[in-house]
Protein backbone atom coordinates (compact mmCIF):
# COMPACT_ATOMS: atom_id res chain seq x y z
CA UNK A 1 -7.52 21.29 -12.97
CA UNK A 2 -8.14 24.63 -10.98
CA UNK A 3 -4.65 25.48 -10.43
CA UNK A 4 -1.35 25.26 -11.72
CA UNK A 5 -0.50 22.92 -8.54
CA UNK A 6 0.33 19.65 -9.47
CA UNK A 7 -0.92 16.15 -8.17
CA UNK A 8 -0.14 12.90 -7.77
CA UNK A 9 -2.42 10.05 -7.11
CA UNK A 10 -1.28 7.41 -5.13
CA UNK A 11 -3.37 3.96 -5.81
CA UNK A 12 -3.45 0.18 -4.75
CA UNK A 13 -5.05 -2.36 -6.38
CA UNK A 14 -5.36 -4.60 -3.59
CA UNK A 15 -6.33 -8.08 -5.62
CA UNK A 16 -5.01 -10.11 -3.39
CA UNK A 17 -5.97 -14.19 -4.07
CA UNK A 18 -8.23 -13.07 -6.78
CA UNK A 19 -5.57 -12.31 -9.35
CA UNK A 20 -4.76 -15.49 -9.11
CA UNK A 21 -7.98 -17.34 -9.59
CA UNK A 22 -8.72 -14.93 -12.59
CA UNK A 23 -5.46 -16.92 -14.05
CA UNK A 24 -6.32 -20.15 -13.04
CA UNK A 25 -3.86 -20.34 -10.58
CA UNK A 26 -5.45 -22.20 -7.43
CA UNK A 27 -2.88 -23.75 -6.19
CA UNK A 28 -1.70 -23.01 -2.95
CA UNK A 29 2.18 -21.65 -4.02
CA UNK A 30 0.19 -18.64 -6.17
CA UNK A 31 -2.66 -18.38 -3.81
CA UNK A 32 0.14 -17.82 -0.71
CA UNK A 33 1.72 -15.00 -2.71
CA UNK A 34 -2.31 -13.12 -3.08
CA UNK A 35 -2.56 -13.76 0.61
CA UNK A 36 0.88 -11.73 1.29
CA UNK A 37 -1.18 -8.64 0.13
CA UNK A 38 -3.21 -9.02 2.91
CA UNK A 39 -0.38 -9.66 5.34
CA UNK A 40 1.25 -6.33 4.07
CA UNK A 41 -2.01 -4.37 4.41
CA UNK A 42 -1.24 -2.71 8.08
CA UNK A 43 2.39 -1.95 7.04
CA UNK A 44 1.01 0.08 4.27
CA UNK A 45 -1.41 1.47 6.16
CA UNK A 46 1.04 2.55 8.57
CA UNK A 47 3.17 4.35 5.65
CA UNK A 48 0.21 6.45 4.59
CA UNK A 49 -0.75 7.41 8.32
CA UNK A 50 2.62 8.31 8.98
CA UNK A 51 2.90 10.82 6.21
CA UNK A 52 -0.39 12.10 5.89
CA UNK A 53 -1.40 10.59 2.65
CA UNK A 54 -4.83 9.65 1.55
CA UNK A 55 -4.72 6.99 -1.26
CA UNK A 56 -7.06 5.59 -3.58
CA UNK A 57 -7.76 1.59 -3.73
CA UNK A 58 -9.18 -0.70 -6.31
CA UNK A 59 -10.87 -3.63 -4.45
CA UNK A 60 -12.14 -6.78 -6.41
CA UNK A 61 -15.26 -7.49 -4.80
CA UNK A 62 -13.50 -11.24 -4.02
CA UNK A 63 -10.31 -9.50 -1.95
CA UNK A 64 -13.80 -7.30 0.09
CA UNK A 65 -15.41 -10.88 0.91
CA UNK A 66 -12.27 -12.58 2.05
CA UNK A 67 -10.72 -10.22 3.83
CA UNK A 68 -13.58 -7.91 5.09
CA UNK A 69 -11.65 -6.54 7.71
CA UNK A 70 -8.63 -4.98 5.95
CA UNK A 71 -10.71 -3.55 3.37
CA UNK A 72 -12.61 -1.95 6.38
CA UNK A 73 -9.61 -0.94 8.13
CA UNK A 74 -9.29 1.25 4.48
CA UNK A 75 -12.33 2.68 4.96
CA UNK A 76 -11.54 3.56 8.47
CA UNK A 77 -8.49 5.40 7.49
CA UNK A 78 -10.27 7.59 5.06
CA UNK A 79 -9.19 6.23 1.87
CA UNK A 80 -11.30 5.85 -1.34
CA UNK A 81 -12.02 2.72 -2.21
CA UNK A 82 -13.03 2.09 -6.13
CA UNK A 83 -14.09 -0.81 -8.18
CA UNK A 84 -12.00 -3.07 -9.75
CA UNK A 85 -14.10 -6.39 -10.78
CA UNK A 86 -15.68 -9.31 -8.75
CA UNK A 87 -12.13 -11.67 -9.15
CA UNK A 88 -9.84 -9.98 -11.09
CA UNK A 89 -12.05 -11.18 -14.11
CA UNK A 90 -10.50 -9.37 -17.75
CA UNK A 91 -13.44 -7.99 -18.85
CA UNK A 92 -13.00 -8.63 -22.52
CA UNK A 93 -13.85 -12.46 -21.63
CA UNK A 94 -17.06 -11.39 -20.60
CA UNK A 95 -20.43 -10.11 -22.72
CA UNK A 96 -21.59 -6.42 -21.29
CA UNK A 97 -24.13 -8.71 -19.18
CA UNK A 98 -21.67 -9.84 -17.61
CA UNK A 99 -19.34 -7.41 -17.08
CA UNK A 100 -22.09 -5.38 -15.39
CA UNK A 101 -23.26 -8.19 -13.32
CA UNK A 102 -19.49 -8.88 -12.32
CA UNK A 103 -19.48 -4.79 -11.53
CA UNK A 104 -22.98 -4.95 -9.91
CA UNK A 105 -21.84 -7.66 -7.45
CA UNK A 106 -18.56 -6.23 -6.69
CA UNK A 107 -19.99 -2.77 -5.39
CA UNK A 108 -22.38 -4.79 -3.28
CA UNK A 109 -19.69 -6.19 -1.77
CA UNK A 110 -17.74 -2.88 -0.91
CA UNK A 111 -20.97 -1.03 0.46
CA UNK A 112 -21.89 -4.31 2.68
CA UNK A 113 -18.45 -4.69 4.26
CA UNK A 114 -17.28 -1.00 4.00
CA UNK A 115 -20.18 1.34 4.00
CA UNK A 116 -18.17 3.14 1.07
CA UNK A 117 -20.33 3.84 -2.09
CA UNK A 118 -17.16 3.91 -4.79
CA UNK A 119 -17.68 6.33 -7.35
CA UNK A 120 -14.97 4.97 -9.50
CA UNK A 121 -13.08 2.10 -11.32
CA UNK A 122 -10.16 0.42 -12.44
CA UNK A 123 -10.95 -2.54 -14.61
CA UNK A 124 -8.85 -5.72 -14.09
CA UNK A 125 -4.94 -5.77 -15.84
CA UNK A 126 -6.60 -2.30 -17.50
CA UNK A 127 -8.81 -4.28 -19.68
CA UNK A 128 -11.62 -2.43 -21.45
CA UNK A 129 -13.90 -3.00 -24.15
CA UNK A 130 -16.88 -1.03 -26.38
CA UNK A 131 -19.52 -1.65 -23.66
CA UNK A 132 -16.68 -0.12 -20.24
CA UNK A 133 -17.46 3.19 -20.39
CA UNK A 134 -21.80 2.96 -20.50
CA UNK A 135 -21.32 0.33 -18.15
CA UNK A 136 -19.90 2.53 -15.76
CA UNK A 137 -21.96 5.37 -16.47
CA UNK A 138 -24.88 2.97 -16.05
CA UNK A 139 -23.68 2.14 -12.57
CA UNK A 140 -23.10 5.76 -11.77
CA UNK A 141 -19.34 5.94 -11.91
CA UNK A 142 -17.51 9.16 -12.40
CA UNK A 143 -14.39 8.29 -13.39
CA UNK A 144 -12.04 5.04 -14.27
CA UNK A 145 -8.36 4.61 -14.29
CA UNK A 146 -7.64 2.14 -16.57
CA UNK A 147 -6.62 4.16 -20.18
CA UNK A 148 -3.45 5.40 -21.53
CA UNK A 149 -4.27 8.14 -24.13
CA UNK A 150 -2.51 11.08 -22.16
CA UNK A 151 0.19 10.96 -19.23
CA UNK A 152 -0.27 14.04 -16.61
CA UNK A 153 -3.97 15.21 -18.12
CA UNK A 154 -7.21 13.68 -17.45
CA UNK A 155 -9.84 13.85 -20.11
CA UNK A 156 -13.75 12.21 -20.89
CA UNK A 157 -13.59 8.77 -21.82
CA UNK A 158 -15.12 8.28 -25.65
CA UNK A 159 -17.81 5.81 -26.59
CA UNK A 160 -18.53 4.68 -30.14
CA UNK A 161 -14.72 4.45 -31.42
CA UNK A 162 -14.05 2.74 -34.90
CA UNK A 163 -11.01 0.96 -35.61
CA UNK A 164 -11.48 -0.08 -39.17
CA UNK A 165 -8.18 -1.68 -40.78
CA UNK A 166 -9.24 -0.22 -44.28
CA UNK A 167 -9.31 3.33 -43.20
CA UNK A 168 -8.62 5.96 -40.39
CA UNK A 169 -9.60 5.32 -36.99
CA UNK A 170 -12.76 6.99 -35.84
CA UNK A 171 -13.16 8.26 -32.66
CA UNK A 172 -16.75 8.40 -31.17
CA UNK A 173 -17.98 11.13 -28.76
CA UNK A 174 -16.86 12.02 -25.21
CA UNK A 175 -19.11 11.33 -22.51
CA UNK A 176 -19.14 12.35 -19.15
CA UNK A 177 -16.19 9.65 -17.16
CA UNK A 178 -13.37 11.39 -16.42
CA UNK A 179 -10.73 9.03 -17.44
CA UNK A 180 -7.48 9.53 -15.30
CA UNK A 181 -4.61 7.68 -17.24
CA UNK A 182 -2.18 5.10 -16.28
CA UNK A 183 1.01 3.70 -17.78
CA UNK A 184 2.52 0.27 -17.19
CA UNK A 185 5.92 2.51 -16.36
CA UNK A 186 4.23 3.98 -13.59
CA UNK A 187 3.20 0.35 -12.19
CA UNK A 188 5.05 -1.89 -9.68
CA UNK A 189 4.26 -5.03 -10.96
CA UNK A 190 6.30 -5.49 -14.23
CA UNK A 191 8.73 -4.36 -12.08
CA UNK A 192 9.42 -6.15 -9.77
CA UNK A 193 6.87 -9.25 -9.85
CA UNK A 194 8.86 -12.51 -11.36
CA UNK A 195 6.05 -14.28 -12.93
CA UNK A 196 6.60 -18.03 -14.61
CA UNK A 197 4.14 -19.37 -17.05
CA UNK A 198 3.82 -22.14 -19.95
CA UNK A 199 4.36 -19.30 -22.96
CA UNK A 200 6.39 -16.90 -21.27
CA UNK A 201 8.38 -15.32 -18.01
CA UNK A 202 8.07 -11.86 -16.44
CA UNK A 203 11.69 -11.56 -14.81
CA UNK A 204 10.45 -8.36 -12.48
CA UNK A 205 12.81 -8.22 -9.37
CA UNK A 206 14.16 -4.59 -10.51
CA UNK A 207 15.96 -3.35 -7.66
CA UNK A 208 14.27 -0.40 -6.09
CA UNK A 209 16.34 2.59 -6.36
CA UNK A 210 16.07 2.40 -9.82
CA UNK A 211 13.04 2.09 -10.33
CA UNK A 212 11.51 4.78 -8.11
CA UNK A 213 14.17 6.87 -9.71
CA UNK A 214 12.24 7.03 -12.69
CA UNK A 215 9.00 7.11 -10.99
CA UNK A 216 10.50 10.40 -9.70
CA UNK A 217 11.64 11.34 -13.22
CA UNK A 218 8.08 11.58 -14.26
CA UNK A 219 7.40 13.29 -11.61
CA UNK A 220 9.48 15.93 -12.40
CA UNK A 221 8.81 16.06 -15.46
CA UNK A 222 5.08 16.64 -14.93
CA UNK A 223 6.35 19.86 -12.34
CA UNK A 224 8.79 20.97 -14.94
CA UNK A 225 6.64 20.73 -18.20
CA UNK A 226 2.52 20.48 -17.26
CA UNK A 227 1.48 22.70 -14.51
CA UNK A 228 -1.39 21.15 -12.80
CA UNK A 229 -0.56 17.88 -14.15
CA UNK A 230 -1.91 14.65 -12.79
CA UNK A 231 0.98 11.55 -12.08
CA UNK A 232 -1.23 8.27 -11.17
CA UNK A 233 1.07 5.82 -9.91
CA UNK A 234 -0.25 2.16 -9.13
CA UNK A 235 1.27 -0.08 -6.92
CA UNK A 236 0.05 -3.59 -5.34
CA UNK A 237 0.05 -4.50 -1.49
CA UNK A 238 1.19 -7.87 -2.68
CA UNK A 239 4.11 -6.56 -4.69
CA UNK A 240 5.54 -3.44 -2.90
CA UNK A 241 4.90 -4.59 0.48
CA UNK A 242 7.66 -6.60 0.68
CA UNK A 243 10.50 -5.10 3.09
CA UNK A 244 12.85 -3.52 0.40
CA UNK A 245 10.51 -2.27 -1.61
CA UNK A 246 8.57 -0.55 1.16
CA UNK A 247 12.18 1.21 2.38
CA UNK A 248 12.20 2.30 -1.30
CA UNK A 249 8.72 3.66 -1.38
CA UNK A 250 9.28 5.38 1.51
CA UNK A 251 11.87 7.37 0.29
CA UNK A 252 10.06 7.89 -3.14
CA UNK A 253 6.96 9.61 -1.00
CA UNK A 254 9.72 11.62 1.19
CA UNK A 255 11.25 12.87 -2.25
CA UNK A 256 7.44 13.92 -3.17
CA UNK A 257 6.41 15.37 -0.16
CA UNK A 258 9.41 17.63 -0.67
CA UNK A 259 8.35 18.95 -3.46
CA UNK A 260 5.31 21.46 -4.90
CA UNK A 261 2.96 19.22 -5.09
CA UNK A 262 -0.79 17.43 -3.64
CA UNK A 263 -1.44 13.69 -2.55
CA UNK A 264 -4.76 13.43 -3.99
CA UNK A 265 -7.76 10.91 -4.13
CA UNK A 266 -8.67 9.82 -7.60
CA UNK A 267 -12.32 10.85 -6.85
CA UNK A 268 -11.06 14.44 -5.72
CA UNK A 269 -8.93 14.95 -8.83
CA UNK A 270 -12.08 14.01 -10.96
CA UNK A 271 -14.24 15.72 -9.34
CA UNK A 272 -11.97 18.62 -9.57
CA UNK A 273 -11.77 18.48 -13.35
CA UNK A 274 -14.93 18.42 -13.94
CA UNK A 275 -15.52 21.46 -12.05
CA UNK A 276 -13.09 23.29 -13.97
């Protein structure tokens, strides 16, 4: 980064019904909770307004075709919007064929509805495999947000890695994506998402304080220890927009804005690193 002035980036993966058809799950009970992240869409849009925050947010192609005109109120308020599948699809169920088609078709969808060209990605649940990163080069991408190799530091996504059991691991070369890393800590959804299914149960329903309280940790960690770090949190409109967790947000953002510190895009911070 250019300076010793840290950033966070605030993102939304705003999957809405389609995380639920990529599971299978078309029943109405888990299709009603995909729609809430719709109904929460204005209240979060409201937050960010409010504070003068510009946020980054992954849109399956699906969630742009079904609810075209929340993903263009995004647009409208000058967020980024970035790619994150067609529905939700893992893309290590899919041959590189596919996961470019599934790529191809999503962007469509986000330049019909939006008129925003996204520049980035985020693949589904932060599944990758050997063929993500030339995909995305292929399409034009310069960055993702899906890999967990560093905390506060971006860095060039590799191609060509090794992992043989009988020997070290061999990492290939670095390309050109800036990767931007994420951590499931840093993510509202095994936090607070209860989640029943036939081999196992995600309790979730943390309460709040604590929970942004080490979101804020990290934070301060990342001003204390890395100057010019990068903190990517992720959050979903279907998950934090419920009333208690929004209060709790809210104060997690006042906390930031208090402090030394940039609300960034993810495209800006890339582009930014690169630069440097």
């Amino acid at each position: 980064m250019p300076d010793d002035r840290s950033t966070i980036c605030l993102t939304f993966d705003f999957d809405a019904i389609s995380l639920w058809l990529a599971r299978g799950m078309a029943s109405p009970g888990p299709v009603s909770r995909g729609e809430f992240g719709a109904h929460a869409m204005p209240r979060i849009l409201k937050l960010l307004r409010e504070r003068g925050i510009t946020a980054t947010f992954f849109v399956p192609g699906h969630t742009v075709d079904t609810y075209p005109a929340e993903c263009a109120a995004i647009a409208e308020a000058g967020h980024e919007i970035a790619l994150h599948g067609y529905v939700h699809e893992p893309v290590s169920k899919l041959d590189r064929a596919g996961e470019l088609a599934a790529a191809v078709r999503a962007r469509e969808s986000i330049v019909k509805v939006t008129g925003y060209e996204p520049v980035g990605n985020r693949t589904p649940s932060w599944d990758f495999t050997p063929s993500t990163v030339d995909v995305l080069l292929e399409l034009g991408c310069e960055y993702d947000s899906s890999l967990m190799a560093t905390d506060y530091t971006p860095y060039y996504a590799r191609r060509g890695d090794v992992a043989d059991p009988d020997g070290p691991y061999r990492f290939g070369e670095p390309t050109t994506l800036v990767e931007l890393p994420v951590s499931w800590t840093l993510d509202d959804y095994p936090q607070f998402e209860y989640l029943r299914m036939d081999t196992a149960v995600l309790p979730g329903l943390r309460e709040p304080a604590g929970v942004f309280r080490n979101f804020l940790d990290d934070v301060d960690y990342m001003l204390r220890d890395v100057p010019g770090g990068v903190c990517v949190l992720t959050f979903h409109p279907q998950v934090i927009g419920r009333g208690h967790r929004m209060l709790g947000l809210e104060r997690f953002l006042d906390a930031c804005l208090q402090r030394p510190l940039d609300f960034r895009t993810c495209a800006d911070v890339a582009r930014a690193f690169r630069a440097a």
